[in-house]
PDB file of N, CA and C in Angstrom:
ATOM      1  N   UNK A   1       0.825  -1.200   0.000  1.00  0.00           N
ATOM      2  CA  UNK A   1       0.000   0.000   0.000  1.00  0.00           C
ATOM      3  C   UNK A   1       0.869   1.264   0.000  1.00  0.00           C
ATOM      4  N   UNK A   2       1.723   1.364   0.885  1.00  0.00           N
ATOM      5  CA  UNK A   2       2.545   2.164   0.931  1.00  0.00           C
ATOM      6  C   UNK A   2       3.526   2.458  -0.487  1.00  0.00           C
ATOM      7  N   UNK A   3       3.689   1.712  -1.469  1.00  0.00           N
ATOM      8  CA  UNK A   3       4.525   2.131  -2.825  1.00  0.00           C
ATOM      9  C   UNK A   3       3.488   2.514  -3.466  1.00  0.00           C
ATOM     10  N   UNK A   4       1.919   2.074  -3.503  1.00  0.00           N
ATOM     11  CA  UNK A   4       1.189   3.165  -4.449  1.00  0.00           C
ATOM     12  C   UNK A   4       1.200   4.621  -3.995  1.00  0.00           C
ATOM     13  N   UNK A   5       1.071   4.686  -2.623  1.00  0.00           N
ATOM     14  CA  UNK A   5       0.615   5.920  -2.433  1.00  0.00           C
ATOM     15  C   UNK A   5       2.039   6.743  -3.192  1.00  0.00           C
ATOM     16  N   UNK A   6       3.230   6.136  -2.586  1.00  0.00           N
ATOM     17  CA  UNK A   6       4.471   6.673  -2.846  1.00  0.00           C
ATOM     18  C   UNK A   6       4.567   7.199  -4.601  1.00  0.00           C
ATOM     19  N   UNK A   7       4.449   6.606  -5.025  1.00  0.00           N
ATOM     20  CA  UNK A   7       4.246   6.209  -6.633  1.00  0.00           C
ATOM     21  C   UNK A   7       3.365   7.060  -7.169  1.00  0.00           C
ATOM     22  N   UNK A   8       1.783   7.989  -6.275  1.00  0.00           N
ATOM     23  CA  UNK A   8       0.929   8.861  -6.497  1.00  0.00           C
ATOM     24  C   UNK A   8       1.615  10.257  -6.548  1.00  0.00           C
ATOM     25  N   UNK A   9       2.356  10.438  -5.777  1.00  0.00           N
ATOM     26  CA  UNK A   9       2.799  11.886  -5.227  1.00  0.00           C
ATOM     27  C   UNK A   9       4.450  12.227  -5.461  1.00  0.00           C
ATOM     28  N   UNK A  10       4.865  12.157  -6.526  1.00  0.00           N
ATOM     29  CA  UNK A  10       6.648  11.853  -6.960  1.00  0.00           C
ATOM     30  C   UNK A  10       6.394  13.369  -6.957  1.00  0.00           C
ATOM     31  N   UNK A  11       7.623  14.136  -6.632  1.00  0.00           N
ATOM     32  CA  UNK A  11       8.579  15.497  -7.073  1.00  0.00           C
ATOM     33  C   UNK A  11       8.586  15.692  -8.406  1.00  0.00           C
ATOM     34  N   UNK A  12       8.780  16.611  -8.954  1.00  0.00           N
ATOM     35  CA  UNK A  12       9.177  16.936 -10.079  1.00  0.00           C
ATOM     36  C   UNK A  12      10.874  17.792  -9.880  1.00  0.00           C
ATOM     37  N   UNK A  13      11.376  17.435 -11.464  1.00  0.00           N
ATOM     38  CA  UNK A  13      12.792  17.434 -11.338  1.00  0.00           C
ATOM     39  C   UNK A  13      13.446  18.856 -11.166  1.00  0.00           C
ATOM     40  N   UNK A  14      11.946  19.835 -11.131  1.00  0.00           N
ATOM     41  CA  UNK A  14      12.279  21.298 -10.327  1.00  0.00           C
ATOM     42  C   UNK A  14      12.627  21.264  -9.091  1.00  0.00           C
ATOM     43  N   UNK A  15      11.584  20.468  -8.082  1.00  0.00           N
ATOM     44  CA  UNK A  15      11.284  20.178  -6.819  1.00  0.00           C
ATOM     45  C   UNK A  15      12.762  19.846  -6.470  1.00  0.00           C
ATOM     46  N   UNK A  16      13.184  19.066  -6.968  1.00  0.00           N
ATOM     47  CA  UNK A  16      14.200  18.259  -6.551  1.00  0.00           C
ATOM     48  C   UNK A  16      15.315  19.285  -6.638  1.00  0.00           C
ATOM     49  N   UNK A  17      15.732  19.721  -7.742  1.00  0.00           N
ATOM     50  CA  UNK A  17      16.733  19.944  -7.475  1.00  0.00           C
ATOM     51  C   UNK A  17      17.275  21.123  -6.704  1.00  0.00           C
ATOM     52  N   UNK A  18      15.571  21.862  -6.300  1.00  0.00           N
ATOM     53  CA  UNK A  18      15.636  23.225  -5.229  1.00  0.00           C
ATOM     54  C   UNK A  18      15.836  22.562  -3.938  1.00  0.00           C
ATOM     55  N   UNK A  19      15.391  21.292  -3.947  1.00  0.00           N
ATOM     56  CA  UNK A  19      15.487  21.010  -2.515  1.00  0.00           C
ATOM     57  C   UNK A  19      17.093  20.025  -2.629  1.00  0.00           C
ATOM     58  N   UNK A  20      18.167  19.562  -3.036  1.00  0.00           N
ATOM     59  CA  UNK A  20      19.266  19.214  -3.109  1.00  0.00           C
ATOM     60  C   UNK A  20      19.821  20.489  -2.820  1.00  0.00           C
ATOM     61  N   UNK A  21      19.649  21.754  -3.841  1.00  0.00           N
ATOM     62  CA  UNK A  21      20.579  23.069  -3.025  1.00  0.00           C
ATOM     63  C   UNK A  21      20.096  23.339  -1.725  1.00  0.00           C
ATOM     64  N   UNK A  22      18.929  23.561  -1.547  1.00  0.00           N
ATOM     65  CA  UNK A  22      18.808  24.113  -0.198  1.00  0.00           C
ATOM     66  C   UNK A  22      19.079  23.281   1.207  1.00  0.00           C
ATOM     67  N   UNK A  23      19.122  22.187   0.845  1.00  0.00           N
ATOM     68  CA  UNK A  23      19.402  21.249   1.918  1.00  0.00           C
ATOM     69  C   UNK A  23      20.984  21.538   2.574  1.00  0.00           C
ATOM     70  N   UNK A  24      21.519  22.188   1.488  1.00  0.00           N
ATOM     71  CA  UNK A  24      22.969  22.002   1.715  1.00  0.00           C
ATOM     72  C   UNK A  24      22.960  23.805   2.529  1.00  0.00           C
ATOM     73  N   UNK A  25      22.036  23.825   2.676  1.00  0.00           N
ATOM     74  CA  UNK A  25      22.284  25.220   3.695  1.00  0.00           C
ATOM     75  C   UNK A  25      21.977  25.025   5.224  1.00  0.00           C
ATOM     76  N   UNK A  26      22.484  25.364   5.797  1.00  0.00           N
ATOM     77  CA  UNK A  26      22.597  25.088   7.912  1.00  0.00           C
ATOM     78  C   UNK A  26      21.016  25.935   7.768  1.00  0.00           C
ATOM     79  N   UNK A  27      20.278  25.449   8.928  1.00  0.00           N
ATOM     80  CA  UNK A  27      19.142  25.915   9.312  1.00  0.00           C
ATOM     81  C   UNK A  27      19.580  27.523  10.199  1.00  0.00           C
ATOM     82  N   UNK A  28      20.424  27.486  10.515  1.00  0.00           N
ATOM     83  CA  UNK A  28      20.999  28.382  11.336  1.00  0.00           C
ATOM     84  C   UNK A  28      20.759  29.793  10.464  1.00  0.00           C
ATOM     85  N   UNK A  29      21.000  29.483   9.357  1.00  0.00           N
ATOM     86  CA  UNK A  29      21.300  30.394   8.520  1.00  0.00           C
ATOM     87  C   UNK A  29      19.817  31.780   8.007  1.00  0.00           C
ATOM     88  N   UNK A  30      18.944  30.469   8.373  1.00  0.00           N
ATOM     89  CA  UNK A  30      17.185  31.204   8.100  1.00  0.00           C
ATOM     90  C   UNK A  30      16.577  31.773   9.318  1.00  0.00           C
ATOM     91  N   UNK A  31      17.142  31.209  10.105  1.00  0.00           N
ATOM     92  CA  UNK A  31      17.145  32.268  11.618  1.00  0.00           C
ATOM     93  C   UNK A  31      17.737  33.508  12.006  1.00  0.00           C
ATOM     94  N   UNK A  32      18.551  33.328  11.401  1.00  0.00           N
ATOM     95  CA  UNK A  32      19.631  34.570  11.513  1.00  0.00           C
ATOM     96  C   UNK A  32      19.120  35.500  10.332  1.00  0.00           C
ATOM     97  N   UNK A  33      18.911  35.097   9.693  1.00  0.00           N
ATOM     98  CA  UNK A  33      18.188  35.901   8.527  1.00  0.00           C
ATOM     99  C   UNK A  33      17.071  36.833   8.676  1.00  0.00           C
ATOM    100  N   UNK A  34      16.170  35.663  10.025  1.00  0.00           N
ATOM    101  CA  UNK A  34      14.961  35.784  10.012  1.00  0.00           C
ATOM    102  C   UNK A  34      15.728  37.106  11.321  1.00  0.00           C
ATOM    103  N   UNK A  35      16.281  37.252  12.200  1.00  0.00           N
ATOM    104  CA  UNK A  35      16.633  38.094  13.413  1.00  0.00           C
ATOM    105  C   UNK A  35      17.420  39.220  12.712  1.00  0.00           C
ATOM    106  N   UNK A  36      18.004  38.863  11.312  1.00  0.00           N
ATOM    107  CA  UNK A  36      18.687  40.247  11.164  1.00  0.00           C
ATOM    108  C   UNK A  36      17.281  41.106  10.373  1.00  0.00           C
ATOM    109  N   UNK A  37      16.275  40.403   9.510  1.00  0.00           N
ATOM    110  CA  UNK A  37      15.013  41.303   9.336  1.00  0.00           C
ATOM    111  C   UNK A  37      14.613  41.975  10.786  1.00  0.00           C
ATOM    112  N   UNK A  38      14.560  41.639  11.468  1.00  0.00           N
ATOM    113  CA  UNK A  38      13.695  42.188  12.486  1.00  0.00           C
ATOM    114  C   UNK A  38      14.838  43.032  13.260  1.00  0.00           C
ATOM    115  N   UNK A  39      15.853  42.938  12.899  1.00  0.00           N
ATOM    116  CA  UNK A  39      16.963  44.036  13.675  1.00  0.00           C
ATOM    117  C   UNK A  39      16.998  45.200  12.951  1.00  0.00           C
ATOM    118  N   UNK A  40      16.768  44.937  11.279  1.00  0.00           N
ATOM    119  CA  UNK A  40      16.928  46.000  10.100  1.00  0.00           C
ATOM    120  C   UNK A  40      15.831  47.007  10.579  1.00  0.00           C
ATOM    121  N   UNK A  41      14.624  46.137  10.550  1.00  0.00           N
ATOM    122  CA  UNK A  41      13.292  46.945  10.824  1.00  0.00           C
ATOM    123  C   UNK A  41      13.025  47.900  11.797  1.00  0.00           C
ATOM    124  N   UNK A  42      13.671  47.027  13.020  1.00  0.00           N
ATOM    125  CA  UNK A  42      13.751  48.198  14.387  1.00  0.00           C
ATOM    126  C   UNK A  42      14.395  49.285  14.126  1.00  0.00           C
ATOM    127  N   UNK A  43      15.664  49.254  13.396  1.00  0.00           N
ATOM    128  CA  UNK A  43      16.071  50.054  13.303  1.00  0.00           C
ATOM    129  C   UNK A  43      15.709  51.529  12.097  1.00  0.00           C
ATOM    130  N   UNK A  44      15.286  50.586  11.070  1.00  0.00           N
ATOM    131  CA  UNK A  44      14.541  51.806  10.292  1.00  0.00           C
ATOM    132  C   UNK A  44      13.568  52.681  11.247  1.00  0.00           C
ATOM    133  N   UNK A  45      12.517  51.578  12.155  1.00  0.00           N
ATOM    134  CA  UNK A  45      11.739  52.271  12.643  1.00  0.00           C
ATOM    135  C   UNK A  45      12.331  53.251  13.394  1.00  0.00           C
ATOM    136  N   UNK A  46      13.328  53.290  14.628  1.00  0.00           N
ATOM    137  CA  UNK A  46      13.960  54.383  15.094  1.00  0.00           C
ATOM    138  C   UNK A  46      13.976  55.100  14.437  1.00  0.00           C
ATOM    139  N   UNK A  47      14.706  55.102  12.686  1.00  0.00           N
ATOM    140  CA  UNK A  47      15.202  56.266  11.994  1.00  0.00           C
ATOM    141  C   UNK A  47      14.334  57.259  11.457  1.00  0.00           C
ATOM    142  N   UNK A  48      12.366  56.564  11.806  1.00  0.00           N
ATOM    143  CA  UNK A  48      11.361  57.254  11.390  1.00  0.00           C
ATOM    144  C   UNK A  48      11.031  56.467   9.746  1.00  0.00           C
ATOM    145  N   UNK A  49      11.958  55.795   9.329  1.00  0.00           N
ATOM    146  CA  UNK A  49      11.114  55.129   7.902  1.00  0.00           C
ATOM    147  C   UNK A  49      10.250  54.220   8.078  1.00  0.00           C
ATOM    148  N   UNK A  50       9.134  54.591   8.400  1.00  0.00           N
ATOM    149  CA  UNK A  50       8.234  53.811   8.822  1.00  0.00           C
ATOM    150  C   UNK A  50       7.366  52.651   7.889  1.00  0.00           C
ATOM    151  N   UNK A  51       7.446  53.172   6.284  1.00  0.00           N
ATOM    152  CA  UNK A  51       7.093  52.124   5.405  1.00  0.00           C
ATOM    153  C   UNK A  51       8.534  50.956   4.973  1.00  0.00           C
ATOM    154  N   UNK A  52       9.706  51.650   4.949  1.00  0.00           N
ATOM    155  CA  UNK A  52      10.623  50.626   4.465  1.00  0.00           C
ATOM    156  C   UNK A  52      10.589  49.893   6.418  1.00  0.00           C
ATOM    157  N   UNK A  53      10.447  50.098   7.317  1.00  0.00           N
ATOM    158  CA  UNK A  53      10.229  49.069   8.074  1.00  0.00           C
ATOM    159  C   UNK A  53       9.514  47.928   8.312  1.00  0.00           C
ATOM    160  N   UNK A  54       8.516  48.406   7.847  1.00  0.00           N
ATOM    161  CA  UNK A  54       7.227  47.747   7.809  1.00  0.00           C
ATOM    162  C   UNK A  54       7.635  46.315   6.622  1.00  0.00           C
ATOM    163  N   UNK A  55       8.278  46.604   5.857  1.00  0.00           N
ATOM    164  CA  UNK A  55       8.808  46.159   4.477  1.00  0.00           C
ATOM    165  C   UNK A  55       9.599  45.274   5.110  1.00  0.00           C
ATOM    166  N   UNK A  56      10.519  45.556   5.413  1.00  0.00           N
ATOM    167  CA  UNK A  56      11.823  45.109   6.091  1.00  0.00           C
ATOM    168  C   UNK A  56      11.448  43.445   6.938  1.00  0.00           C
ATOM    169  N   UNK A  57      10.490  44.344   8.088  1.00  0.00           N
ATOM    170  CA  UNK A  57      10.282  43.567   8.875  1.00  0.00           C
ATOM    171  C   UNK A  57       9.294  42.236   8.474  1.00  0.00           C
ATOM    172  N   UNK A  58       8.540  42.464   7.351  1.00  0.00           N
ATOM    173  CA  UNK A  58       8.260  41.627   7.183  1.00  0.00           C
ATOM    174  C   UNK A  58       8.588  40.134   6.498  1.00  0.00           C
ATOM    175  N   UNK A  59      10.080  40.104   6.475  1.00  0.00           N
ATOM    176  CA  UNK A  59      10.629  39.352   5.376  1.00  0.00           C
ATOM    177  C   UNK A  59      10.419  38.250   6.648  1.00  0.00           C
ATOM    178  N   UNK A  60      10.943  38.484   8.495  1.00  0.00           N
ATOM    179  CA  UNK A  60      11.175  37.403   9.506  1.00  0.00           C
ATOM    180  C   UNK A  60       9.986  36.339   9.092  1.00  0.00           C
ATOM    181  N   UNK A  61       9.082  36.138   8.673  1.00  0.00           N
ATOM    182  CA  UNK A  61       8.252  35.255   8.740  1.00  0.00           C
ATOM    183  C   UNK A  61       8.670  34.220   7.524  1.00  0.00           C
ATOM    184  N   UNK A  62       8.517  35.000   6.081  1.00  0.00           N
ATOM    185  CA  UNK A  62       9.187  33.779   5.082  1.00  0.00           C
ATOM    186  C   UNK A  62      10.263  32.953   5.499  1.00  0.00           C
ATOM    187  N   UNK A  63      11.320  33.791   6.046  1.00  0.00           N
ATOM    188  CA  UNK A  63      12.688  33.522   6.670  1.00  0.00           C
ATOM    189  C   UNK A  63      12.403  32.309   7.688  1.00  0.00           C
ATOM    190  N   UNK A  64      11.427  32.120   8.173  1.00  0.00           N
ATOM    191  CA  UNK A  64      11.191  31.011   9.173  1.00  0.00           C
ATOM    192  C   UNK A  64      10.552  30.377   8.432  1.00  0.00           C
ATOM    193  N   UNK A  65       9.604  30.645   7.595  1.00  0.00           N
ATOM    194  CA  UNK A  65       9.379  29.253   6.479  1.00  0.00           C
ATOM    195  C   UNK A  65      10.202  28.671   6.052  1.00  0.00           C
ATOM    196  N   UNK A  66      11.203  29.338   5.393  1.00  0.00           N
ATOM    197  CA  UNK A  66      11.983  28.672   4.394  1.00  0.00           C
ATOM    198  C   UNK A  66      12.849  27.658   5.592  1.00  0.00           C
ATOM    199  N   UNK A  67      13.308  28.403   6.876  1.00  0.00           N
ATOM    200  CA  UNK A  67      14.207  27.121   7.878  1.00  0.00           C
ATOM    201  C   UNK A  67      13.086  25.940   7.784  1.00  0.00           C
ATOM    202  N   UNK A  68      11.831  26.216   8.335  1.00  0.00           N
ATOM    203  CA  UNK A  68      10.781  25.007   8.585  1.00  0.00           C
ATOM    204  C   UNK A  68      10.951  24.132   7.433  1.00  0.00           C
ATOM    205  N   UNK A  69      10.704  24.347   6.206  1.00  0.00           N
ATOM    206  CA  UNK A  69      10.813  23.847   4.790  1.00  0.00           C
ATOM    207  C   UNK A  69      12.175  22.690   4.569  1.00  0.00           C
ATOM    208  N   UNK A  70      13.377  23.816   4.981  1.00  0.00           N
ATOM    209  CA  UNK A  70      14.897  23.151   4.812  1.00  0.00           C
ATOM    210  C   UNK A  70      15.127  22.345   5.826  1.00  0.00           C
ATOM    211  N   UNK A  71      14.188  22.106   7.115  1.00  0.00           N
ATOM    212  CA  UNK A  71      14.607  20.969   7.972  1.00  0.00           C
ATOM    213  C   UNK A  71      13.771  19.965   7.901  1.00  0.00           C
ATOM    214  N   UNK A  72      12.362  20.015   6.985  1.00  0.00           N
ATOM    215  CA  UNK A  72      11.900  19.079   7.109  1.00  0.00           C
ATOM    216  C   UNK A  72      12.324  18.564   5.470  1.00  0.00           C
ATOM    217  N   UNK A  73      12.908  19.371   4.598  1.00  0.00           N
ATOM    218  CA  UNK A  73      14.048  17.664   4.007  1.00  0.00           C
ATOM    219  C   UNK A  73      14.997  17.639   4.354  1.00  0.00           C
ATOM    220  N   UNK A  74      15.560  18.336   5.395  1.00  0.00           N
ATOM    221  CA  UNK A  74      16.672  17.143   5.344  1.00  0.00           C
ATOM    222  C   UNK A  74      16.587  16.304   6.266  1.00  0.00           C
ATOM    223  N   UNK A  75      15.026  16.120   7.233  1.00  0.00           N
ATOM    224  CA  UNK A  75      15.139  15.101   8.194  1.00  0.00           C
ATOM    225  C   UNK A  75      13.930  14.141   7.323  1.00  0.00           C
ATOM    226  N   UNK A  76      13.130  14.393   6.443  1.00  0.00           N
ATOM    227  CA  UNK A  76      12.100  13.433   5.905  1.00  0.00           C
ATOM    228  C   UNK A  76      12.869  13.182   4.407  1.00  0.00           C
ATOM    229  N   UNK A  77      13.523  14.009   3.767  1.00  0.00           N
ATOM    230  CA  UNK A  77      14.197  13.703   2.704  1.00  0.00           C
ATOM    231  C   UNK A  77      13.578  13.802   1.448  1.00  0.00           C
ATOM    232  N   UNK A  78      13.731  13.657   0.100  1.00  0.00           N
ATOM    233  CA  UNK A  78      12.555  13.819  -0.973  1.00  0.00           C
ATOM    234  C   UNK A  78      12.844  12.475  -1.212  1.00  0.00           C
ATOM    235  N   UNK A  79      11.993  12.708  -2.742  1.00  0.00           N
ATOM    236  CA  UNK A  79      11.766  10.840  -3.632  1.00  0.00           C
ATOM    237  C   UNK A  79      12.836  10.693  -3.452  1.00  0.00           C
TER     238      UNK A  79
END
């Protein structure tokens, strides 16, 4: 049962090969990403740019997708 389902739902050879590069990046890396958005932002906001903060700051959330994304292949893996 388990090889049909497997056999239903294959990657495509886009899929794949975004997730072979990105795997090869430390999770560390989308956190820090995600903390230097939100350091950029504070700080615009101090400076009074209140729309490029707003901007700024909103990148921390993709930035934690993309870690969530990059650790769950490289701990579940693709086809």
């Amino acid at each position: 049962m388990e090889n049909i389902l497997k056999n239903e739902h294959q990657e495509g050879p886009m899929a794949k090969a975004i997730e072979d590069k990105t795997a090869k990046i430390p999770s560390d890396c989308y956190l820090w990403a995600a903390v230097g958005a939100m350091g950029v932002s504070l700080t615009l906001q101090c400076l009074g740019k209140k729309h490029a903060s707003l901007f700024i700051g909103q990148w921390a959330a993709p930035f934690l997708l993309f870690g969530i994304y990059n650790k769950i292949v490289k701990t579940s893996g693709h086809d």
